[in-house]
PDB file of N, CA and C in Angstrom:
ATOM      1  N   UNK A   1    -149.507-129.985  75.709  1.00  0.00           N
ATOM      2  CA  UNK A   1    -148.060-129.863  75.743  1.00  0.00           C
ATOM      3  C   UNK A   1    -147.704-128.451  76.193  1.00  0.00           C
ATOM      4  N   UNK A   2    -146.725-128.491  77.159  1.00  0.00           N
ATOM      5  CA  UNK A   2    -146.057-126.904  77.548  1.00  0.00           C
ATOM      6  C   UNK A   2    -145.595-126.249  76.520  1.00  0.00           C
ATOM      7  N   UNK A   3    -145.157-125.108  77.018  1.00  0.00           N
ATOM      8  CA  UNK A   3    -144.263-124.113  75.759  1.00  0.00           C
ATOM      9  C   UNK A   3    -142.884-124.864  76.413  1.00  0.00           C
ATOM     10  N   UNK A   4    -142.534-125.073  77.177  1.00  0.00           N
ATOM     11  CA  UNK A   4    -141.026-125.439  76.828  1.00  0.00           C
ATOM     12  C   UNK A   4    -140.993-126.850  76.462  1.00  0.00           C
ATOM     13  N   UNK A   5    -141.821-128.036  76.511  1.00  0.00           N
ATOM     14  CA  UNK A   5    -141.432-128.992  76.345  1.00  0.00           C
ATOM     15  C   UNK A   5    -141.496-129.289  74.477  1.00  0.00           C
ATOM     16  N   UNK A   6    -142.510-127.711  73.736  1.00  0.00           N
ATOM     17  CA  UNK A   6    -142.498-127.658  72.214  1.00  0.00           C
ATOM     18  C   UNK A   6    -141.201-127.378  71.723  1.00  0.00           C
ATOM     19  N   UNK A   7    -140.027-127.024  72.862  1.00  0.00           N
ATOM     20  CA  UNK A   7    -138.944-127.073  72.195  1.00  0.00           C
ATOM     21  C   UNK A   7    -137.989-127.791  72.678  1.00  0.00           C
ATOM     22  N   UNK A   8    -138.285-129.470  72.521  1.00  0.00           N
ATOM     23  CA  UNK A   8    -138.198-130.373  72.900  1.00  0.00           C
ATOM     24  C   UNK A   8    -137.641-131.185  71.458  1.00  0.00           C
ATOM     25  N   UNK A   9    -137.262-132.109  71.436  1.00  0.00           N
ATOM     26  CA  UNK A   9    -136.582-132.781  72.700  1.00  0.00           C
ATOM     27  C   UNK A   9    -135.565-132.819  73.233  1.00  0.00           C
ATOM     28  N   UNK A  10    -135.516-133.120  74.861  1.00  0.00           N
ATOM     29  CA  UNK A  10    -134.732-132.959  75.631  1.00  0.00           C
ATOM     30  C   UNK A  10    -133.884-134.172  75.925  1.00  0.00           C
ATOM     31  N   UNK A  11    -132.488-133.772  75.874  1.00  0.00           N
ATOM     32  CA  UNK A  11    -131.752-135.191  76.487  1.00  0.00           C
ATOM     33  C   UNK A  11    -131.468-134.844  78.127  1.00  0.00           C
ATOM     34  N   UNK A  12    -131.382-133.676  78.270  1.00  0.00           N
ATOM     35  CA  UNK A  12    -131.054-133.647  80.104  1.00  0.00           C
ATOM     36  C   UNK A  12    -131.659-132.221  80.763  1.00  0.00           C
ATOM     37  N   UNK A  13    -132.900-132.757  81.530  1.00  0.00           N
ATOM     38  CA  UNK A  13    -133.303-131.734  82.415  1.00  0.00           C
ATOM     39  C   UNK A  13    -132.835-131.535  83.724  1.00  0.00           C
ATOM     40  N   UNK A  14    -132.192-130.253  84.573  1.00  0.00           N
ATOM     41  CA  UNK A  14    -131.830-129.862  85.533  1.00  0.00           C
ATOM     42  C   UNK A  14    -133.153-129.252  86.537  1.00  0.00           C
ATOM     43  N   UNK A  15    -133.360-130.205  87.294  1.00  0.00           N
ATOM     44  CA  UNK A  15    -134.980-130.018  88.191  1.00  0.00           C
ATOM     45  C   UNK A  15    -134.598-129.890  89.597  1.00  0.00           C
ATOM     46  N   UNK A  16    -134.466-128.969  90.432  1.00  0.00           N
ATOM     47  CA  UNK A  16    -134.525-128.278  91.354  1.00  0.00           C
ATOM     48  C   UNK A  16    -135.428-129.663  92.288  1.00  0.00           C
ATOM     49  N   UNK A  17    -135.376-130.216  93.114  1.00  0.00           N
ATOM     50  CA  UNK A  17    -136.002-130.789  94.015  1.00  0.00           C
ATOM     51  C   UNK A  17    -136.094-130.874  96.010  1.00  0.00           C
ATOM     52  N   UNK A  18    -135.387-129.655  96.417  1.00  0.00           N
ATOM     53  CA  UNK A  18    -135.203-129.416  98.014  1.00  0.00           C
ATOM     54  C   UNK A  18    -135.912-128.089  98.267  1.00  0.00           C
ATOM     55  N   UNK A  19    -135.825-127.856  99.285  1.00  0.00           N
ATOM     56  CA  UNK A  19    -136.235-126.731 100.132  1.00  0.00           C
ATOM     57  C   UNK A  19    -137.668-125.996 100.007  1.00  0.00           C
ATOM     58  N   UNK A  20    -138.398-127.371  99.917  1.00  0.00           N
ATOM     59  CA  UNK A  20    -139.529-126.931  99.847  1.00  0.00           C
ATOM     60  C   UNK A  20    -140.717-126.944 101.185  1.00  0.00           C
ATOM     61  N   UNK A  21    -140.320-127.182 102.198  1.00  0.00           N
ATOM     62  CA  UNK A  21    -141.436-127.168 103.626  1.00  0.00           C
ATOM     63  C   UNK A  21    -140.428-125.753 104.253  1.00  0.00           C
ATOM     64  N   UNK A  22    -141.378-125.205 104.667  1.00  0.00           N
ATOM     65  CA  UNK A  22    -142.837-125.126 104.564  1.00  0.00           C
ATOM     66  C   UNK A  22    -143.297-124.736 103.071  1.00  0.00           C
ATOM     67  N   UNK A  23    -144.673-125.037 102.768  1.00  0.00           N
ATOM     68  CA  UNK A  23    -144.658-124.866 101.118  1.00  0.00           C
ATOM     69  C   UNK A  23    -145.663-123.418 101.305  1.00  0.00           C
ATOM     70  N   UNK A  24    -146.162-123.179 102.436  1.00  0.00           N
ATOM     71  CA  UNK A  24    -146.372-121.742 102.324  1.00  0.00           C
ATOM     72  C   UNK A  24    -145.418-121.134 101.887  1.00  0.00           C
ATOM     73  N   UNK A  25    -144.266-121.251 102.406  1.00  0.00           N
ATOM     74  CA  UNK A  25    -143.099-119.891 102.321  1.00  0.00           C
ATOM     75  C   UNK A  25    -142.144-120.320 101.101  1.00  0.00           C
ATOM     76  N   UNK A  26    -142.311-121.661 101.246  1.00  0.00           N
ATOM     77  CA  UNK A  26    -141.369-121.849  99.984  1.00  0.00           C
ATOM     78  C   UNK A  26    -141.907-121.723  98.681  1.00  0.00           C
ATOM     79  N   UNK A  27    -143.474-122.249  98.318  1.00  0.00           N
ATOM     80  CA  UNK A  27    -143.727-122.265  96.846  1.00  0.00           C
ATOM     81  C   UNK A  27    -143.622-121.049  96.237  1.00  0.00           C
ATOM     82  N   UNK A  28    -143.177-119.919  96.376  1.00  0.00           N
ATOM     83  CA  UNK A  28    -142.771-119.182  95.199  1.00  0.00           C
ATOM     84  C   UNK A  28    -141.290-118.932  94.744  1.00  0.00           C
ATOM     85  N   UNK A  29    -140.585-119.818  95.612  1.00  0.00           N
ATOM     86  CA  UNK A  29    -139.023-119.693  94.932  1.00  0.00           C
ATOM     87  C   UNK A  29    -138.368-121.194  94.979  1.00  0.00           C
ATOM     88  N   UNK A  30    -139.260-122.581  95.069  1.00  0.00           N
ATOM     89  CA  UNK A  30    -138.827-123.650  95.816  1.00  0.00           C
ATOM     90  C   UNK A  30    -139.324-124.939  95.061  1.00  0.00           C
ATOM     91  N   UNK A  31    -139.083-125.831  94.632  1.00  0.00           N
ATOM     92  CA  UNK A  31    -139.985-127.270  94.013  1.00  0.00           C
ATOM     93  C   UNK A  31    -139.444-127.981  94.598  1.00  0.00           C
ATOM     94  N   UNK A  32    -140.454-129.082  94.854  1.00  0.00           N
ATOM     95  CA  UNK A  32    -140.455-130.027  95.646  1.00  0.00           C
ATOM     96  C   UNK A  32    -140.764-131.516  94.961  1.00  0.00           C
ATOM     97  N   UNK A  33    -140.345-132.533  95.543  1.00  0.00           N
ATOM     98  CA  UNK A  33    -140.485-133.683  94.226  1.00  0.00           C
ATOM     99  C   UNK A  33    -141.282-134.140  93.878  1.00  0.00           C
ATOM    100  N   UNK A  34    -142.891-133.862  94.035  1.00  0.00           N
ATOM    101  CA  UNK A  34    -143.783-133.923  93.468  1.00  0.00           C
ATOM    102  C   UNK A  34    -144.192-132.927  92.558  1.00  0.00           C
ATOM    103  N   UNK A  35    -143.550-131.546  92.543  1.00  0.00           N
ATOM    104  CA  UNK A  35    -143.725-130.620  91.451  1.00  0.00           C
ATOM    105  C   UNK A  35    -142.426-130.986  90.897  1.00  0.00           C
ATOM    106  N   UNK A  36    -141.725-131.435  90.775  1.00  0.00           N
ATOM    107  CA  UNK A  36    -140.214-131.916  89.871  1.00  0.00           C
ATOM    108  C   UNK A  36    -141.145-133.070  88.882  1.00  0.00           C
ATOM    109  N   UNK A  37    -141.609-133.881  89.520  1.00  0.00           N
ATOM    110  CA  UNK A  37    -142.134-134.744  88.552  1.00  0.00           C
ATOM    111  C   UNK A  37    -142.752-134.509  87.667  1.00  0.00           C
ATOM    112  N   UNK A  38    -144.277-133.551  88.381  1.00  0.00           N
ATOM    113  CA  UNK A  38    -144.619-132.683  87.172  1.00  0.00           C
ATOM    114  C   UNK A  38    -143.801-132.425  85.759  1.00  0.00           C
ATOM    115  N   UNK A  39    -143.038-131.474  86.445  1.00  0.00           N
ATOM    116  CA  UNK A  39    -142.020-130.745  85.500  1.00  0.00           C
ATOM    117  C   UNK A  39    -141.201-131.748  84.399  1.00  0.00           C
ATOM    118  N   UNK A  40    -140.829-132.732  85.072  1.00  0.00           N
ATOM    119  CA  UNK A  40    -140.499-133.963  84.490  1.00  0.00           C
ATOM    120  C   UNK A  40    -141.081-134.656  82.987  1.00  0.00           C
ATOM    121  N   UNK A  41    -142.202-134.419  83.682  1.00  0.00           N
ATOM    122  CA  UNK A  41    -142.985-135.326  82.704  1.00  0.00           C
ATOM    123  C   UNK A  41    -143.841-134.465  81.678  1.00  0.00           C
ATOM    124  N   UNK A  42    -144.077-133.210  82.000  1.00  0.00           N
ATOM    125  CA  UNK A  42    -144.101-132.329  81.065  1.00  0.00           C
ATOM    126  C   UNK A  42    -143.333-132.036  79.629  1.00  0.00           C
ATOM    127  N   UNK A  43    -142.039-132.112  80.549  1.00  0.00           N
ATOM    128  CA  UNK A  43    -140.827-132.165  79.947  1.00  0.00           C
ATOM    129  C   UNK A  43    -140.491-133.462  78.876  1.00  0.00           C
ATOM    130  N   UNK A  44    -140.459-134.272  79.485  1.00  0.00           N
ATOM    131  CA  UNK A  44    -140.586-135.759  78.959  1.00  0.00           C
ATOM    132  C   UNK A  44    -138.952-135.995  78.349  1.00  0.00           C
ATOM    133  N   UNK A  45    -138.174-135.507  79.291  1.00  0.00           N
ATOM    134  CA  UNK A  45    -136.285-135.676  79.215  1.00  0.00           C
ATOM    135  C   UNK A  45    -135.572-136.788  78.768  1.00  0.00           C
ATOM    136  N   UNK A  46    -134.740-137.373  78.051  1.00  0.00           N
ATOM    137  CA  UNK A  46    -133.855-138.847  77.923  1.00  0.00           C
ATOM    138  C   UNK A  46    -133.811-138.857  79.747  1.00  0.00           C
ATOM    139  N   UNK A  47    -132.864-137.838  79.776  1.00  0.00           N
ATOM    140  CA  UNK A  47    -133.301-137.669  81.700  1.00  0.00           C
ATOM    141  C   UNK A  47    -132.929-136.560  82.549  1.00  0.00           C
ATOM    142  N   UNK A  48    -133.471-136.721  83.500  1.00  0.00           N
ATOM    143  CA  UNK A  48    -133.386-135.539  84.332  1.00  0.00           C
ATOM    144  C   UNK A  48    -132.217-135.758  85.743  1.00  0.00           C
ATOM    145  N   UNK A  49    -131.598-134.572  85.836  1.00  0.00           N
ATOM    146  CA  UNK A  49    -130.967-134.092  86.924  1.00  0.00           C
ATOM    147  C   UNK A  49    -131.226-133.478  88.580  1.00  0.00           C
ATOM    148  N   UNK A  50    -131.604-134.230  89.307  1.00  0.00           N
ATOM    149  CA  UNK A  50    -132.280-133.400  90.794  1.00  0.00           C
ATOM    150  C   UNK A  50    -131.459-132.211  91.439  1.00  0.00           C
ATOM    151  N   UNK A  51    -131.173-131.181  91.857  1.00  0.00           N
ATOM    152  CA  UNK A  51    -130.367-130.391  92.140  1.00  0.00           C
ATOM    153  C   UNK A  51    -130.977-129.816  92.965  1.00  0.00           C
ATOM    154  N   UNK A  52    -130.369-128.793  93.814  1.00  0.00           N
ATOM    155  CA  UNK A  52    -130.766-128.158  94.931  1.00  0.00           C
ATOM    156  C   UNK A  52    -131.189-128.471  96.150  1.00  0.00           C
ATOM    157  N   UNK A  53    -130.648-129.803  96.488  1.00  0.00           N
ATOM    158  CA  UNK A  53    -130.547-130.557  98.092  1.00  0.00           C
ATOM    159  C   UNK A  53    -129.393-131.066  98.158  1.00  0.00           C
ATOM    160  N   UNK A  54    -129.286-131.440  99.608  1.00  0.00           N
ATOM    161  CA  UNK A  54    -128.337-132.201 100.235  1.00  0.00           C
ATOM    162  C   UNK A  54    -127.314-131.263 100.229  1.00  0.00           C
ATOM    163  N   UNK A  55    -127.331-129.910 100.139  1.00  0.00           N
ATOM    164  CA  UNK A  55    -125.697-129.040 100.355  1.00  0.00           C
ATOM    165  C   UNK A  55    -125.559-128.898 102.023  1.00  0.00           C
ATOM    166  N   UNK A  56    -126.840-128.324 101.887  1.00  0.00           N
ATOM    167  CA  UNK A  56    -126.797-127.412 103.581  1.00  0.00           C
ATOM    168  C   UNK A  56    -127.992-127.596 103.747  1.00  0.00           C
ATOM    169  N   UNK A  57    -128.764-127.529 105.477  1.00  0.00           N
ATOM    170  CA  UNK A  57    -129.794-127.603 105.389  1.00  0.00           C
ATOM    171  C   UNK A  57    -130.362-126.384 105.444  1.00  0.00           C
ATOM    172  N   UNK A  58    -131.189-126.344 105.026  1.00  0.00           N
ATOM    173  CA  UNK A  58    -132.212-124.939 104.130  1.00  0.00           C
ATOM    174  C   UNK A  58    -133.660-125.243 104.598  1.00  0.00           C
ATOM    175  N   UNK A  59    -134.278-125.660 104.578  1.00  0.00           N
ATOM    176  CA  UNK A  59    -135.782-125.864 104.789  1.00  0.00           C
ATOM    177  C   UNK A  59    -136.018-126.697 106.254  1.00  0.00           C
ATOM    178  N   UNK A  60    -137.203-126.685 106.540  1.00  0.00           N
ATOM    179  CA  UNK A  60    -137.770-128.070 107.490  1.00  0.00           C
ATOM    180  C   UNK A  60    -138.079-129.202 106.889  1.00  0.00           C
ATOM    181  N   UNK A  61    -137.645-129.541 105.963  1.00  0.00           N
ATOM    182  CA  UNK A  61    -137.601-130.725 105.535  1.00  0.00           C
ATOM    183  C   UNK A  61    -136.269-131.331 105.796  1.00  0.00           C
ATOM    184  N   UNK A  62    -136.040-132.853 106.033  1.00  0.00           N
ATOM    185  CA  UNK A  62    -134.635-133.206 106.375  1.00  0.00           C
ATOM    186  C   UNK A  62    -133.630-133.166 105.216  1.00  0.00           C
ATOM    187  N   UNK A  63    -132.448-132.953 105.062  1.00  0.00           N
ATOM    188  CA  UNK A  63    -131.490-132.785 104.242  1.00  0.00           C
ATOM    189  C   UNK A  63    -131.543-134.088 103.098  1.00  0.00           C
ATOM    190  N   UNK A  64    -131.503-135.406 103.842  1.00  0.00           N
ATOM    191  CA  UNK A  64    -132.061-136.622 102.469  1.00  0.00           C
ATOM    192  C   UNK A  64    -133.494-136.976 102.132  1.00  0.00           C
ATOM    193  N   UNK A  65    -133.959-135.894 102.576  1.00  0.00           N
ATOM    194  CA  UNK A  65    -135.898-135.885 102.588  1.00  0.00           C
ATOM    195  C   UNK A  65    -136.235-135.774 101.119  1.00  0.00           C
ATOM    196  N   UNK A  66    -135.085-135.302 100.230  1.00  0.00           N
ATOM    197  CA  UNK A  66    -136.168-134.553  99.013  1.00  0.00           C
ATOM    198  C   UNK A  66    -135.526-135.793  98.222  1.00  0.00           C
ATOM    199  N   UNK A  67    -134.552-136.392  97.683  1.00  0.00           N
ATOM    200  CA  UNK A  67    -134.317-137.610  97.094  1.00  0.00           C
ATOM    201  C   UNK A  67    -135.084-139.053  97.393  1.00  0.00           C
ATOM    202  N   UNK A  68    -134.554-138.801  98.655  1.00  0.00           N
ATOM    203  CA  UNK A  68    -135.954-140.413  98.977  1.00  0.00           C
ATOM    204  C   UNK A  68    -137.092-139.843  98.650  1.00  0.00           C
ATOM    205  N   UNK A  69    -137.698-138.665  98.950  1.00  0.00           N
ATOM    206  CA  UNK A  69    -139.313-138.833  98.317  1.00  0.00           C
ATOM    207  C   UNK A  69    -139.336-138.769  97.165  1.00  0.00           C
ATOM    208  N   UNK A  70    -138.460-137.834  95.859  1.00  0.00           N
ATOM    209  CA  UNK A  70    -138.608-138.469  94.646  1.00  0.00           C
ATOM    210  C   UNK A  70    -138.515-139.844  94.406  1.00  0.00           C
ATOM    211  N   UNK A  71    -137.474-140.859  94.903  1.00  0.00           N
ATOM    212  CA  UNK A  71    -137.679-142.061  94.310  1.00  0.00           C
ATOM    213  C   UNK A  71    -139.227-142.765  94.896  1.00  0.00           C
ATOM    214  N   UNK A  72    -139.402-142.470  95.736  1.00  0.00           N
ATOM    215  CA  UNK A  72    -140.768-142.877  96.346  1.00  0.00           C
ATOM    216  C   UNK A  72    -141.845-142.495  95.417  1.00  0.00           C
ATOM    217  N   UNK A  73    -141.912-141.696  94.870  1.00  0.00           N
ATOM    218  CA  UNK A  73    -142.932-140.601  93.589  1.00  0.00           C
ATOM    219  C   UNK A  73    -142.582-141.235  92.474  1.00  0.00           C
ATOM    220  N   UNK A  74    -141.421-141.970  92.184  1.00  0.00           N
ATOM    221  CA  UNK A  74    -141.197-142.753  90.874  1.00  0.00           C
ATOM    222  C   UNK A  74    -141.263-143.675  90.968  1.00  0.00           C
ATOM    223  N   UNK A  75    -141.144-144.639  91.991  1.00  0.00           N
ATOM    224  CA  UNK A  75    -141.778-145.752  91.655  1.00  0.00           C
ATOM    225  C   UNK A  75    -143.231-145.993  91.487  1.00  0.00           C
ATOM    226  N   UNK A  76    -144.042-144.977  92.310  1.00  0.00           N
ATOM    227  CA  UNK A  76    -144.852-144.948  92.342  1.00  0.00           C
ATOM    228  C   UNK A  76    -145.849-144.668  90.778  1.00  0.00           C
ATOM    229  N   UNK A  77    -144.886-143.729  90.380  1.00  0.00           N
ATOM    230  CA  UNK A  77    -145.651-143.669  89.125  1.00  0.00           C
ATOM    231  C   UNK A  77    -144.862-144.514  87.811  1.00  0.00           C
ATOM    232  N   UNK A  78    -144.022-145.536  88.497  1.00  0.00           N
ATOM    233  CA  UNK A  78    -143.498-146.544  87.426  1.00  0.00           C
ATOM    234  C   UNK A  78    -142.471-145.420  86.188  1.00  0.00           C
ATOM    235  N   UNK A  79    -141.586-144.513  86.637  1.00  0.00           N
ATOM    236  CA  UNK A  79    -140.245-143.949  86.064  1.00  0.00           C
ATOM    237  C   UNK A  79    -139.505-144.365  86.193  1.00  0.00           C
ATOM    238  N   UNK A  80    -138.658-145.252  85.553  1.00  0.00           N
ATOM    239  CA  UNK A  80    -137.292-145.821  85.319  1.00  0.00           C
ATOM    240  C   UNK A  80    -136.315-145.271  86.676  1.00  0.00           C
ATOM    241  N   UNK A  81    -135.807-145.664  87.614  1.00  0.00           N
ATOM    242  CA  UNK A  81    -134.925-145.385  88.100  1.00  0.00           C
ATOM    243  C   UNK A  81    -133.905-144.506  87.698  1.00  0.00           C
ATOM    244  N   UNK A  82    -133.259-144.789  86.979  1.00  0.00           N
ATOM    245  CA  UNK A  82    -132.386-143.682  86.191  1.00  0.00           C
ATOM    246  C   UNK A  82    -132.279-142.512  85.074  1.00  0.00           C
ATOM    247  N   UNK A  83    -133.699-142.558  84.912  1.00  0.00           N
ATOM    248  CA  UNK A  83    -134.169-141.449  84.231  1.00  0.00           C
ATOM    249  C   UNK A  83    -134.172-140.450  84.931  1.00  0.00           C
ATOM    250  N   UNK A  84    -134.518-140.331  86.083  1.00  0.00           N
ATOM    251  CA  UNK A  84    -134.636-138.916  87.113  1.00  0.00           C
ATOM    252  C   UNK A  84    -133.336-139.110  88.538  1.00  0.00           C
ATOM    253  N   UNK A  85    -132.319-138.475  88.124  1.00  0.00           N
ATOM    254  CA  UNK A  85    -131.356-139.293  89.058  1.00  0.00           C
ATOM    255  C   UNK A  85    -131.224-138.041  89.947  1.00  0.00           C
ATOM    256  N   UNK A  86    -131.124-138.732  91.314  1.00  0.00           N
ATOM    257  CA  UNK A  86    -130.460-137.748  92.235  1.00  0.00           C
ATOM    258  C   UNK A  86    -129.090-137.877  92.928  1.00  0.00           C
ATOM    259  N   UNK A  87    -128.423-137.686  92.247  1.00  0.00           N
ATOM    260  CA  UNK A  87    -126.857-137.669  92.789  1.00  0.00           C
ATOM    261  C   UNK A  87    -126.020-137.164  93.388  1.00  0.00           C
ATOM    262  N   UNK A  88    -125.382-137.764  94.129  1.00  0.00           N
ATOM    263  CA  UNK A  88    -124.596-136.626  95.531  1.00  0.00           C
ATOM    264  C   UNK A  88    -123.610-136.121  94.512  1.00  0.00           C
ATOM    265  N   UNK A  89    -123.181-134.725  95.189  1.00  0.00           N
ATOM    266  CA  UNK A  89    -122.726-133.727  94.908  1.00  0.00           C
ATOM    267  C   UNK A  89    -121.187-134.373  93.862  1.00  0.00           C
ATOM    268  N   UNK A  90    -120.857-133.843  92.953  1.00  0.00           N
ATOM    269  CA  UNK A  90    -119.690-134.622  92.142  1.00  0.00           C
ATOM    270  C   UNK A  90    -119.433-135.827  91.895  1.00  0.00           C
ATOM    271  N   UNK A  91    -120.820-136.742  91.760  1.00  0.00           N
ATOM    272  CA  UNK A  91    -120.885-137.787  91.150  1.00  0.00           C
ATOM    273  C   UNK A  91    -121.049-137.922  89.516  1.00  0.00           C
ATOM    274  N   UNK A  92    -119.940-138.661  88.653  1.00  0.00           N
ATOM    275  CA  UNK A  92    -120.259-138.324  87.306  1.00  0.00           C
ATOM    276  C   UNK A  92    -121.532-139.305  87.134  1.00  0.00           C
ATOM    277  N   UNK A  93    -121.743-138.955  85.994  1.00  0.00           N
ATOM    278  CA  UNK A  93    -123.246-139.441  85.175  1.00  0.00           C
ATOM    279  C   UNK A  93    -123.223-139.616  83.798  1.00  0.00           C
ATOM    280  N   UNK A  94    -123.802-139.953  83.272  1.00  0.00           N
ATOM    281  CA  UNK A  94    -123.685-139.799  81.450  1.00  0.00           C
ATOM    282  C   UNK A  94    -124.932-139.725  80.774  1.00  0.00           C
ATOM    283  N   UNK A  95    -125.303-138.904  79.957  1.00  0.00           N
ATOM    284  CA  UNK A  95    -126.341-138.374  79.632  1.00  0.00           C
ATOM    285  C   UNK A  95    -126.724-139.464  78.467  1.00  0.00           C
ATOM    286  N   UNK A  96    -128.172-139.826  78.103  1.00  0.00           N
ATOM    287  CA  UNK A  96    -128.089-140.955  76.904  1.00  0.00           C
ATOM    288  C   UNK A  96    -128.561-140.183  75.961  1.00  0.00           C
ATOM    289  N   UNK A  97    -128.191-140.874  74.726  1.00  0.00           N
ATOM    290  CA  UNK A  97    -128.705-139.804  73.623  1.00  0.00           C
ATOM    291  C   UNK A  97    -130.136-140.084  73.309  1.00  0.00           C
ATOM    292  N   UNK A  98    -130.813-139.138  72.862  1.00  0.00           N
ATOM    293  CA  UNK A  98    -132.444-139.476  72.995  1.00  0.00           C
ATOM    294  C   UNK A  98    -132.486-140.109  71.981  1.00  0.00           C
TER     295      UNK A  98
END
């Protein structure tokens, strides 16, 4: 278990998921949705929040590149759809209670 997930539990994690290609230049200020998941599941959240794509484009990765590949990474590893949501910009949501 991490040190942050011992001060757990969590009802809503905010996980950074864009601007990560190139991952030379980006991995020291950048996660990408296979390190979100990580983080995710470390975490082990009621649920998590994707943030940091789709504003502007920022990286060589395409602007809806980092949401479709998280859901692609969750189904894959069988995560609830709505546990890890990526939502366009001022879409409400509702957090569940753990």
């Amino acid at each position: 278990m991490t040190e942050a997930a011992r001060a757990g539990p969590y009802r809503l994690a905010i996980i950074p998921i864009g601007a990560w290609l190139p991952r030379d230049v980006m991995q020291n200020s950048h996660v990408g949705p296979e390190e979100a998941l990580r983080i995710f599941h470390a975490l082990d959240p009621a649920m998590a929040l994707a943030v940091h794509w789709g504003t502007f484009q920022l990286a060589f990765e395409r602007i809806d590149q980092p949401p479709r590949r998280l859901a692609a990474l969750m189904r894959q590893q069988g995560v609830a759809p709505g546990r890890f949501l990526a939502a366009e910009a001022g879409r409400p949501f509702s957090v569940p209670e753990r």
